[in-house]
N, C-alpha and C. Protein backbone atom coordinates (compact mmCIF):
# COMPACT_ATOMS: atom_id res chain seq x y z
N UNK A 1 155.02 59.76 69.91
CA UNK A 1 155.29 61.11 69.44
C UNK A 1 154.01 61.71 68.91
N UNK A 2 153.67 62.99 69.03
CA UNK A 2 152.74 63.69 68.62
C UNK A 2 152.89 64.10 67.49
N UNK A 3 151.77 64.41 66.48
CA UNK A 3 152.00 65.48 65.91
C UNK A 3 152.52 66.46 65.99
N UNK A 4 153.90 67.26 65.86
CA UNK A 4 154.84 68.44 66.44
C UNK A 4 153.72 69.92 65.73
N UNK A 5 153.06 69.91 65.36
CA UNK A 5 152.41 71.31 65.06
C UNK A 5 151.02 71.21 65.66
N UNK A 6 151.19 71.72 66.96
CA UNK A 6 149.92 71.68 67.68
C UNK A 6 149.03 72.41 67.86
N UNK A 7 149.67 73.70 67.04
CA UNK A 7 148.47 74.60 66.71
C UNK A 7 147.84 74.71 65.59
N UNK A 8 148.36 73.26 65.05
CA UNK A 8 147.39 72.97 63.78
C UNK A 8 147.03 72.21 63.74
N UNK A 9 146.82 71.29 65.14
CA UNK A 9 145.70 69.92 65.58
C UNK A 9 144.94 70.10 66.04
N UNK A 10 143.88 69.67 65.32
CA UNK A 10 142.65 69.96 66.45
C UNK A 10 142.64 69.47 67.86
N UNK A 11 141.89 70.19 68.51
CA UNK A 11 141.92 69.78 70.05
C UNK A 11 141.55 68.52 70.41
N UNK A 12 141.09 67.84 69.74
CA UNK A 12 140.33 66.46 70.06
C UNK A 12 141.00 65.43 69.11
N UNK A 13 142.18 66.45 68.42
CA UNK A 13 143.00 64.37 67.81
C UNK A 13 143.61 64.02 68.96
N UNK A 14 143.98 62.56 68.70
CA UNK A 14 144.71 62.09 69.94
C UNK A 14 146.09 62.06 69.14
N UNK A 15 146.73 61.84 69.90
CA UNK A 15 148.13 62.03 69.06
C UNK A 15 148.80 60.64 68.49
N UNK A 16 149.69 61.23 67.46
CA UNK A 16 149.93 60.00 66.48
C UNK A 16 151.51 59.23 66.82
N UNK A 17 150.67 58.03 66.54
CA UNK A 17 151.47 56.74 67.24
C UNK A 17 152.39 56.66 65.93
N UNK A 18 153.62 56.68 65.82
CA UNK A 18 154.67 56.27 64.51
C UNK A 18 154.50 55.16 64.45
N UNK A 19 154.57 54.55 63.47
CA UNK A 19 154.98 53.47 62.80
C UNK A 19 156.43 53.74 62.61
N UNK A 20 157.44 52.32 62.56
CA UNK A 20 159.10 52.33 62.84
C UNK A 20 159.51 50.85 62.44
N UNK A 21 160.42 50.63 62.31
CA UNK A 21 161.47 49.50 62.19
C UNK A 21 162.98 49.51 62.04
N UNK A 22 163.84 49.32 62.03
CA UNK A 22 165.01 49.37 62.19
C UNK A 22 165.84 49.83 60.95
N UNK A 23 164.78 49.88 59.81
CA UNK A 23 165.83 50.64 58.88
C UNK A 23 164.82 51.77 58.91
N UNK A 24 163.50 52.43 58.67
CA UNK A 24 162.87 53.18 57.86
C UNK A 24 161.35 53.88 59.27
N UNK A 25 161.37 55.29 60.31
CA UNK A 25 161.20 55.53 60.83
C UNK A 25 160.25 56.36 60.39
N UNK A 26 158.60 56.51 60.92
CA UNK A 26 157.81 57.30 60.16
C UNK A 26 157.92 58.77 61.44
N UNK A 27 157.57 59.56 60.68
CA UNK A 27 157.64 61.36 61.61
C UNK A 27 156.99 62.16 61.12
N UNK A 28 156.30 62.60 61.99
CA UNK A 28 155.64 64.10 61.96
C UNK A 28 156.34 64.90 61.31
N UNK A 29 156.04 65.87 60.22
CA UNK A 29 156.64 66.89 59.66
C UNK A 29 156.73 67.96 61.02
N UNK A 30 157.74 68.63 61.20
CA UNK A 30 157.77 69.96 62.21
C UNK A 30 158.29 71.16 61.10
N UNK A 31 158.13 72.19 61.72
CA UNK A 31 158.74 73.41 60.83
C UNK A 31 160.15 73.36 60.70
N UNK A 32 161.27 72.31 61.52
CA UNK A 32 162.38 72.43 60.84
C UNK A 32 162.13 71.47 59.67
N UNK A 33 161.45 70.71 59.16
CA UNK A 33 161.47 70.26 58.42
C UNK A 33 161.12 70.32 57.06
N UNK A 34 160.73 71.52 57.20
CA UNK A 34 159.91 72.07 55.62
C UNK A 34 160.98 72.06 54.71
N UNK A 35 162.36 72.09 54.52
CA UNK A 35 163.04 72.24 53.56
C UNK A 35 162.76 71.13 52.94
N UNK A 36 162.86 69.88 53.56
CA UNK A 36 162.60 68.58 53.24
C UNK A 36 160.75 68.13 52.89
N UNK A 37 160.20 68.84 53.03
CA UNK A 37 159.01 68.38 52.36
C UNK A 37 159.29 69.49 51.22
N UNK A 38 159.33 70.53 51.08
CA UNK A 38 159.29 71.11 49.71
C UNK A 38 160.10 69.95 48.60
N UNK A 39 161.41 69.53 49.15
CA UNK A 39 162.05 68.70 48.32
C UNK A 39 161.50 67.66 47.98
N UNK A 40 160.81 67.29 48.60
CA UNK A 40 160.23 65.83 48.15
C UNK A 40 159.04 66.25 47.27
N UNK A 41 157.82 67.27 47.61
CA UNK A 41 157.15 67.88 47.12
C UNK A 41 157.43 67.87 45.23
N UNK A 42 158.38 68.96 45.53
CA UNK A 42 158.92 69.48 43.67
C UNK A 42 159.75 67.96 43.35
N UNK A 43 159.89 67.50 44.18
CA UNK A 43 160.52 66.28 43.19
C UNK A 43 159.73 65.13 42.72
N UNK A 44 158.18 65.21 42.96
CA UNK A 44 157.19 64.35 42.85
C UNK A 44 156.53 65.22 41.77
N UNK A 45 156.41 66.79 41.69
CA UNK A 45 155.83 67.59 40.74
C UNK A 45 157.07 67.48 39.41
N UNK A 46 158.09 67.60 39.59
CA UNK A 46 159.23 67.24 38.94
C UNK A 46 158.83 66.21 37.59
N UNK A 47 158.77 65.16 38.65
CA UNK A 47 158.96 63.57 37.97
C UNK A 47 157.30 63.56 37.05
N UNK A 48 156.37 63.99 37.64
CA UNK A 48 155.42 63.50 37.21
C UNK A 48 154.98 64.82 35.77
N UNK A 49 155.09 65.61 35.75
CA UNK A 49 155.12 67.13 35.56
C UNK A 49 155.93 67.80 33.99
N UNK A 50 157.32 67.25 34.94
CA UNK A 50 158.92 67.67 34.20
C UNK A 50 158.42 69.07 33.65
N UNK A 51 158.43 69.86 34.82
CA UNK A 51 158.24 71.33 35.43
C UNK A 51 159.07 71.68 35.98
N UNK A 52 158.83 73.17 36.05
CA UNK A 52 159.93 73.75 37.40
C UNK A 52 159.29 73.71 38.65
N UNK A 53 159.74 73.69 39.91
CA UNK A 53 159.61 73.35 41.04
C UNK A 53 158.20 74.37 41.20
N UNK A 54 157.19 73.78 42.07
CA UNK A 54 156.07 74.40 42.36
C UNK A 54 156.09 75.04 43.74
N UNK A 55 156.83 74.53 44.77
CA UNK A 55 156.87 74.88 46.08
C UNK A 55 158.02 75.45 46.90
N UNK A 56 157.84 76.44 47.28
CA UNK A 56 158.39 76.99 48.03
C UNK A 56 158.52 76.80 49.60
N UNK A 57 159.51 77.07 50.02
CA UNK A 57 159.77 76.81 51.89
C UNK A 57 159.09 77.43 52.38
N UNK A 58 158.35 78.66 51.99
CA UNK A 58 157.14 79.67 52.68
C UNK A 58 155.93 79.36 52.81
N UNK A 59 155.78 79.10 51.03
CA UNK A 59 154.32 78.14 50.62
C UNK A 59 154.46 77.30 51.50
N UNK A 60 155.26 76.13 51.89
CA UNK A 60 155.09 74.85 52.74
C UNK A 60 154.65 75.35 53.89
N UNK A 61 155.28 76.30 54.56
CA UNK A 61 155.19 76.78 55.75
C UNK A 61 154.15 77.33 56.51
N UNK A 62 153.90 77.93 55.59
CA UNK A 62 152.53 78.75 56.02
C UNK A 62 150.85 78.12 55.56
N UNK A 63 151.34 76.72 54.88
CA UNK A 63 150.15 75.87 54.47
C UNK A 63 150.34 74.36 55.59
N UNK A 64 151.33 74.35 56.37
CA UNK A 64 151.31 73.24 57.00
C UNK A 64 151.41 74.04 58.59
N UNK A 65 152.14 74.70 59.03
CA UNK A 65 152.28 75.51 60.39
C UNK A 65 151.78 76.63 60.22
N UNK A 66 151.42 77.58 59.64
CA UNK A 66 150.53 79.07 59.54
C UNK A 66 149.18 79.27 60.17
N UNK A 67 148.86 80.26 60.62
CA UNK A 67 147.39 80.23 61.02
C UNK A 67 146.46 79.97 60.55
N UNK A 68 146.33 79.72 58.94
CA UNK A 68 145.20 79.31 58.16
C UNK A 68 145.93 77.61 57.52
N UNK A 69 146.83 77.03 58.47
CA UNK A 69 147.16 75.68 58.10
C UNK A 69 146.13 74.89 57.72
N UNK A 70 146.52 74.24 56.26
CA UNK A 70 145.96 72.99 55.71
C UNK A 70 146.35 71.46 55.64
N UNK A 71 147.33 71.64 55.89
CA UNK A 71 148.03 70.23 55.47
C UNK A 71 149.12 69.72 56.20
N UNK A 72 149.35 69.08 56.68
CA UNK A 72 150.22 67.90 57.22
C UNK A 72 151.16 66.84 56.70
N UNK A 73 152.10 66.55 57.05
CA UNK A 73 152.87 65.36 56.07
C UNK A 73 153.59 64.89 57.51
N UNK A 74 153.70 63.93 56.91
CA UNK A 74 154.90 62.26 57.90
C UNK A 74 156.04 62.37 56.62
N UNK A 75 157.12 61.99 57.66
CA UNK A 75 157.67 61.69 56.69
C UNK A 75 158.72 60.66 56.88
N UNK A 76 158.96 59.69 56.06
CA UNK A 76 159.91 58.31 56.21
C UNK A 76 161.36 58.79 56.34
N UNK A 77 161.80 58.47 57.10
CA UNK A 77 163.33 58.77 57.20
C UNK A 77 164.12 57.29 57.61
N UNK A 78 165.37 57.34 56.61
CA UNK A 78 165.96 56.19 56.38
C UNK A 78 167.84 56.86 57.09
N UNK A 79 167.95 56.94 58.37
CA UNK A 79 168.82 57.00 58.84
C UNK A 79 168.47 58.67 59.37
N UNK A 80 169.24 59.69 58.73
CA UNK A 80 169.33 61.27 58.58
C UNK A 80 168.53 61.86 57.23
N UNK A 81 168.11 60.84 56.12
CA UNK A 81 167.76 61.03 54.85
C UNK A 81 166.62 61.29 54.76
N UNK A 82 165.82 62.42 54.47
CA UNK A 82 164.67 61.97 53.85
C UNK A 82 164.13 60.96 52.80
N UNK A 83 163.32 59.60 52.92
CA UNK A 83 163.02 58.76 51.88
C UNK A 83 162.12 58.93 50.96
N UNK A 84 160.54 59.72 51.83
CA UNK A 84 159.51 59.98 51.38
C UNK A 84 158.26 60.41 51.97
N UNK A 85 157.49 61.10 51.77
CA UNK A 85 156.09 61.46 52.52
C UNK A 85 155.13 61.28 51.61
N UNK A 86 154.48 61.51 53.17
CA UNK A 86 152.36 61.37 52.81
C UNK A 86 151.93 62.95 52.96
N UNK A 87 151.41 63.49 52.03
CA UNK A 87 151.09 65.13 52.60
C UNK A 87 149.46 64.33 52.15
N UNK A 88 148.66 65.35 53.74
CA UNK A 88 147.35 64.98 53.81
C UNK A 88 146.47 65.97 54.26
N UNK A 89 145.03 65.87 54.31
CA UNK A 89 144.49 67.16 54.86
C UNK A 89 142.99 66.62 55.39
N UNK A 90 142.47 66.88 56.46
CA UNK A 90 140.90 66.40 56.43
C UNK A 90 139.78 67.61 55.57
N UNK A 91 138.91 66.43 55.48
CA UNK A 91 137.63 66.71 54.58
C UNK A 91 136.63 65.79 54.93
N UNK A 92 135.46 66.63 54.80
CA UNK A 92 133.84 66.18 54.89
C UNK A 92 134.10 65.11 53.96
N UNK A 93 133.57 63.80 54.24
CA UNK A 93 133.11 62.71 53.40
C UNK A 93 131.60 62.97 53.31
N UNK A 94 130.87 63.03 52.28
CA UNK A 94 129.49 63.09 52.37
C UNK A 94 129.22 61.45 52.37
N UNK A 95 129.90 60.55 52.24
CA UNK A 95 129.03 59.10 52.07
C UNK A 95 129.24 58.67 53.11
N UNK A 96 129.69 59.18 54.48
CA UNK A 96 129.47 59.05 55.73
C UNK A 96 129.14 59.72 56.57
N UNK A 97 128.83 61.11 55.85
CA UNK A 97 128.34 61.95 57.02
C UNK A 97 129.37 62.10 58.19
N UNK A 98 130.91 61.91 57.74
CA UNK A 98 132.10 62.08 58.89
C UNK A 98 132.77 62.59 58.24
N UNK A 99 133.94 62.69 59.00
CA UNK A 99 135.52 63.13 58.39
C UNK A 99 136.23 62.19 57.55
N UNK A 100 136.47 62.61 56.37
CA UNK A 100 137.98 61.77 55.89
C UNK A 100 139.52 62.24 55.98
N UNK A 101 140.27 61.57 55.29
CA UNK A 101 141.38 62.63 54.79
C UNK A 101 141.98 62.39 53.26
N UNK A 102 141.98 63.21 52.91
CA UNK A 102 142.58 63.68 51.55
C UNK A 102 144.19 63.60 51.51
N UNK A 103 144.57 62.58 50.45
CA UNK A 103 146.38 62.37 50.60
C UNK A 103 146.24 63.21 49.27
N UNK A 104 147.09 64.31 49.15
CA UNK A 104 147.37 64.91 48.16
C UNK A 104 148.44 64.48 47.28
N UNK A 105 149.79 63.86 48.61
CA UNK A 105 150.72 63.33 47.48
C UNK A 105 151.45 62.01 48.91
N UNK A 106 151.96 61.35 47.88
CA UNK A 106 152.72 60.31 48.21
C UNK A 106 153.62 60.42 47.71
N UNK A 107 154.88 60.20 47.68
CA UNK A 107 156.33 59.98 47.01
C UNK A 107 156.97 59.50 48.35
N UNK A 108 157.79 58.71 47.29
CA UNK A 108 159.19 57.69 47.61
C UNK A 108 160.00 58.45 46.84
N UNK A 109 161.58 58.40 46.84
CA UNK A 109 162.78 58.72 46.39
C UNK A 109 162.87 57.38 45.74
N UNK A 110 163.11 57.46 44.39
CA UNK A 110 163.54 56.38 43.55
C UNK A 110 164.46 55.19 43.84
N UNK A 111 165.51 55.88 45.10
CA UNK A 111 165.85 54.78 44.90
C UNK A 111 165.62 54.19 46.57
N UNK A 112 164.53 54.67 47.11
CA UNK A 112 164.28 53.80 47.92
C UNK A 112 162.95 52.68 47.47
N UNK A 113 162.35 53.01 46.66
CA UNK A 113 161.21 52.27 45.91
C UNK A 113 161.58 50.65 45.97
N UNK A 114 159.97 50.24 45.94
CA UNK A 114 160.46 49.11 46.31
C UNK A 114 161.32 48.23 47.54
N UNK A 115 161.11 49.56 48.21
CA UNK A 115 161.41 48.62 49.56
C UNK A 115 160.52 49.06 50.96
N UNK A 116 159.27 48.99 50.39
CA UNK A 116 157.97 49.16 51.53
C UNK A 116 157.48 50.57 51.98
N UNK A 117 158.43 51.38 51.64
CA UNK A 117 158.61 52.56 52.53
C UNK A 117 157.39 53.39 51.85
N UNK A 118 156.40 53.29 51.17
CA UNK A 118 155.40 53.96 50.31
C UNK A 118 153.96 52.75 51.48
N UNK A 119 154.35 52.06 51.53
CA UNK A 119 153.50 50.79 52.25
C UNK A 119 153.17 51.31 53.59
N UNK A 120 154.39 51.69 54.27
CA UNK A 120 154.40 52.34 55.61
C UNK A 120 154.20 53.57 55.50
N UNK A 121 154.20 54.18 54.69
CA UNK A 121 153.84 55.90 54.82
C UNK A 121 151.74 55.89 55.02
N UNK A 122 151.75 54.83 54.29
CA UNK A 122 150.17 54.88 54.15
C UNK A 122 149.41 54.43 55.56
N UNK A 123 150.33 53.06 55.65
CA UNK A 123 149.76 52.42 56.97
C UNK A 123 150.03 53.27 57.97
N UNK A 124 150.94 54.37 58.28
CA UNK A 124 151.07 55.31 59.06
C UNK A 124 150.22 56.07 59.36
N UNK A 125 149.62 56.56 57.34
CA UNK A 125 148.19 57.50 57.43
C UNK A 125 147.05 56.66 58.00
N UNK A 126 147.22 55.36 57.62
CA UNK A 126 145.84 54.78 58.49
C UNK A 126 145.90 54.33 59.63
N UNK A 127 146.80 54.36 60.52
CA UNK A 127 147.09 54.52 61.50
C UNK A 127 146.06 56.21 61.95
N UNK A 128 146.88 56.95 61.64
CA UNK A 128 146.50 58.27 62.17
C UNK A 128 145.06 58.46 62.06
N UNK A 129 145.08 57.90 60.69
CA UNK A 129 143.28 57.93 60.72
C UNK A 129 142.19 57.48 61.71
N UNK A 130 142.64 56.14 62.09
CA UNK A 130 141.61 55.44 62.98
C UNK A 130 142.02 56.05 64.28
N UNK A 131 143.04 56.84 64.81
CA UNK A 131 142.99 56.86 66.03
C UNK A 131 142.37 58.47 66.36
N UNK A 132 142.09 59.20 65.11
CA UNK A 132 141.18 60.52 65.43
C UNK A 132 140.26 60.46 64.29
N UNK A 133 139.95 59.00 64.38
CA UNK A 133 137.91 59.11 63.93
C UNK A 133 137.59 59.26 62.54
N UNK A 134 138.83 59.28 61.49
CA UNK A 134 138.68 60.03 60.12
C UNK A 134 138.45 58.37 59.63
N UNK A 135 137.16 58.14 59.10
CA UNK A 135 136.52 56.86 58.20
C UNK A 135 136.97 56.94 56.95
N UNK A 136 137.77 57.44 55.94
CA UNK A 136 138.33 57.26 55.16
C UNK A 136 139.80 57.82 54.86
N UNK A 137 140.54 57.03 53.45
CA UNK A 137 141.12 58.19 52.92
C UNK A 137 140.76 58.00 51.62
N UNK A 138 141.01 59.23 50.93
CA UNK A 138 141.04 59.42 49.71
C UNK A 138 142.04 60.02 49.03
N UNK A 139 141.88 59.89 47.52
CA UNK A 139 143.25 60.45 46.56
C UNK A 139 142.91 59.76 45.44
N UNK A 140 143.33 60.67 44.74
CA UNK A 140 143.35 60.84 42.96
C UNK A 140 144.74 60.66 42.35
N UNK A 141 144.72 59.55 41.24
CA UNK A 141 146.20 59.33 40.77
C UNK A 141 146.08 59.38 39.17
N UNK A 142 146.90 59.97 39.07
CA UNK A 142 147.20 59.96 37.31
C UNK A 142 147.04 58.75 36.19
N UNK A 143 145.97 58.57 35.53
CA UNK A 143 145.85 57.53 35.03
C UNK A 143 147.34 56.68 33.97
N UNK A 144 148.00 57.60 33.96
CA UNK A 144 149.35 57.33 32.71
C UNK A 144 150.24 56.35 34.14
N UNK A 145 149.92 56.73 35.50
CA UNK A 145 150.73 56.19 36.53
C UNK A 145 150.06 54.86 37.15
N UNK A 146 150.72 54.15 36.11
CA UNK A 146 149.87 52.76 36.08
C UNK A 146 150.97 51.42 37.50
N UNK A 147 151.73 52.18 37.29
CA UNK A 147 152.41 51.46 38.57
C UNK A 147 152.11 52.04 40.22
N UNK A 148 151.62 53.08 39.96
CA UNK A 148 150.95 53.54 41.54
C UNK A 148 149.87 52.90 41.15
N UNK A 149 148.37 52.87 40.40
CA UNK A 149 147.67 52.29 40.55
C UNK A 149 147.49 50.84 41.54
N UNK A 150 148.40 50.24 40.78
CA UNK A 150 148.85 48.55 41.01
C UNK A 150 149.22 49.25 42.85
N UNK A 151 150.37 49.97 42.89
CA UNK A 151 150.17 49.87 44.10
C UNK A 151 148.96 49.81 45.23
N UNK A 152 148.74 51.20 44.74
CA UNK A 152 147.03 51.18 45.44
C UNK A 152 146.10 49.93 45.73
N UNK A 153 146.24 49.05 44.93
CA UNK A 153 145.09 47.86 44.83
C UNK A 153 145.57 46.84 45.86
N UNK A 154 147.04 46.41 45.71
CA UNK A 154 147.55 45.72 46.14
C UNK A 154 147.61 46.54 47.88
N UNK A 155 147.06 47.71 48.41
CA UNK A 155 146.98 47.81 49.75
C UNK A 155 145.72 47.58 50.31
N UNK A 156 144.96 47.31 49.05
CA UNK A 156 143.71 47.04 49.18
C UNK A 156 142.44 48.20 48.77
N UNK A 157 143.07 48.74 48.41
CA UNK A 157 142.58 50.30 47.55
C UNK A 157 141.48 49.90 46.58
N UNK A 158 140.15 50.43 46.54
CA UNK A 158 139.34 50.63 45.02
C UNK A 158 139.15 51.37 44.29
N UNK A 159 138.98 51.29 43.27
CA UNK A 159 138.91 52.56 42.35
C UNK A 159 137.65 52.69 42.24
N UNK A 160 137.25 54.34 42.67
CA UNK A 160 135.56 54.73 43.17
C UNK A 160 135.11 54.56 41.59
N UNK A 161 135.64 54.84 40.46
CA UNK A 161 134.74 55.14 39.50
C UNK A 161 135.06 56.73 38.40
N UNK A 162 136.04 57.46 39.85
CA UNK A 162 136.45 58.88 39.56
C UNK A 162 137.75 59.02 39.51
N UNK A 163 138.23 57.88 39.65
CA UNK A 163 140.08 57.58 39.41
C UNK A 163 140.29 58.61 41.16
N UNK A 164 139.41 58.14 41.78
CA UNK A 164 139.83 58.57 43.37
C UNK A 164 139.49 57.50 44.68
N UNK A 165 140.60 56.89 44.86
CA UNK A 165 140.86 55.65 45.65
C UNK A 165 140.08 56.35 46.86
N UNK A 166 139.66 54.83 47.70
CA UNK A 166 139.02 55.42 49.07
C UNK A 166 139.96 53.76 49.94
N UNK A 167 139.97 54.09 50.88
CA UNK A 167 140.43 52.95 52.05
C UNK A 167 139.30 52.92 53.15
N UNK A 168 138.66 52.12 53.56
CA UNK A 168 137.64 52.14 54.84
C UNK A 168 137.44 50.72 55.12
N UNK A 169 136.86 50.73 56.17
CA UNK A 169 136.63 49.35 57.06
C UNK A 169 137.61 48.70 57.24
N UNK A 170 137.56 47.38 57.28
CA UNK A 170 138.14 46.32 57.41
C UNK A 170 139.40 46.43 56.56
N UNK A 171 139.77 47.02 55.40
CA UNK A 171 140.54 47.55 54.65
C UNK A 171 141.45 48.24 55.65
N UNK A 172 140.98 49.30 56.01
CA UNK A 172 141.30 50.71 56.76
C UNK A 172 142.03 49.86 58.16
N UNK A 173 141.21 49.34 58.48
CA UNK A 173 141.67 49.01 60.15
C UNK A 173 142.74 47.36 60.04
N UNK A 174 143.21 47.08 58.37
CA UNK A 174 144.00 45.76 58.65
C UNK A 174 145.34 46.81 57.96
N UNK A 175 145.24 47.46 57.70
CA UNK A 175 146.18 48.56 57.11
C UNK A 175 147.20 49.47 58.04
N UNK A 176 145.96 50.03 58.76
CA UNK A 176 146.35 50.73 59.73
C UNK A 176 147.00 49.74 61.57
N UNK A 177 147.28 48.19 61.38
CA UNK A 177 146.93 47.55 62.28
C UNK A 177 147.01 47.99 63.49
């Protein structure tokens, strides 16, 4: 399956291979799907926040499928359910002189936690990564969120120094297998 928003891929990605298993199926966000990334969205700004909802079905829309599109998300689906997404975006790495990508957010639904589906959203992103050339990812996590940390490490994640994880090499490509 491709990326479903193809006028917001560049011409030269190759298209992205899902990651899958029999309970928990990774997917391209498409524009029917924006209701379901806003939801997951405000419910990650929600939890972390305990705010009112930041995103709108338009905002999503016109920042992931719009002509000035930024961002992209997969998203885990556990039958018909949304479980959880990766929203991501490329960016200049200057310490390679290439492309990376920037995960802005990760979320799981609470009560799918703990059962990999945050594991596979990533290996999905590094999947996607290595197969259109992007040498890293990166992302910034809330230092009070000491249980994502732990996650992070345990995928093999370092902490640069700026509380902004990077994944590359041998890391990147046993991740992404």
């Amino acid at each position: 399956m491709c990326l479903n928003n193809s006028h917001n891929q560049a011409a030269d990605e190759k298209p992205q291979i899902m990651k899958n298993n029999p309970n928990i199926i990774i997917k391209a966000a498409t524009p029917e799907d924006c209701d379901k990334v806003v939801a997951l969205s405000n419910a990650l700004h929600i939890e972390l926040d305990g705010d009112e909802p930041a995103h709108s079905t338009n905002s999503i829309h016109a920042m992931m499928f719009g002509p000035n599109a930024m961002i992209k998300s997969l998203i885990a689906w556990a039958g018909n359910r949304a479980a959880g997404q990766v929203v991501f975006q490329p960016f200049y790495n200057p310490d390679y002189s290439k492309p990376g990508l920037w995960m802005s957010e990760l979320y799981v639904t609470p009560d799918m936690r703990g059962q990999k589906v945050g594991e596979k959203l990533v290996s999905a992103l590094a999947h996607y990564a290595g197969q259109n050339d992007y040498v890293s990812i990166w992302w910034s996590v809330l230092l009070r969120n000491e249980g994502a940390c732990r996650f992070y490490e345990r995928l093999g994640a370092r902490n640069s120094g700026a509380l902004q994880y990077e994944i590359d090499g041998t890391a990147l490509a046993t991740l992404g297998g």
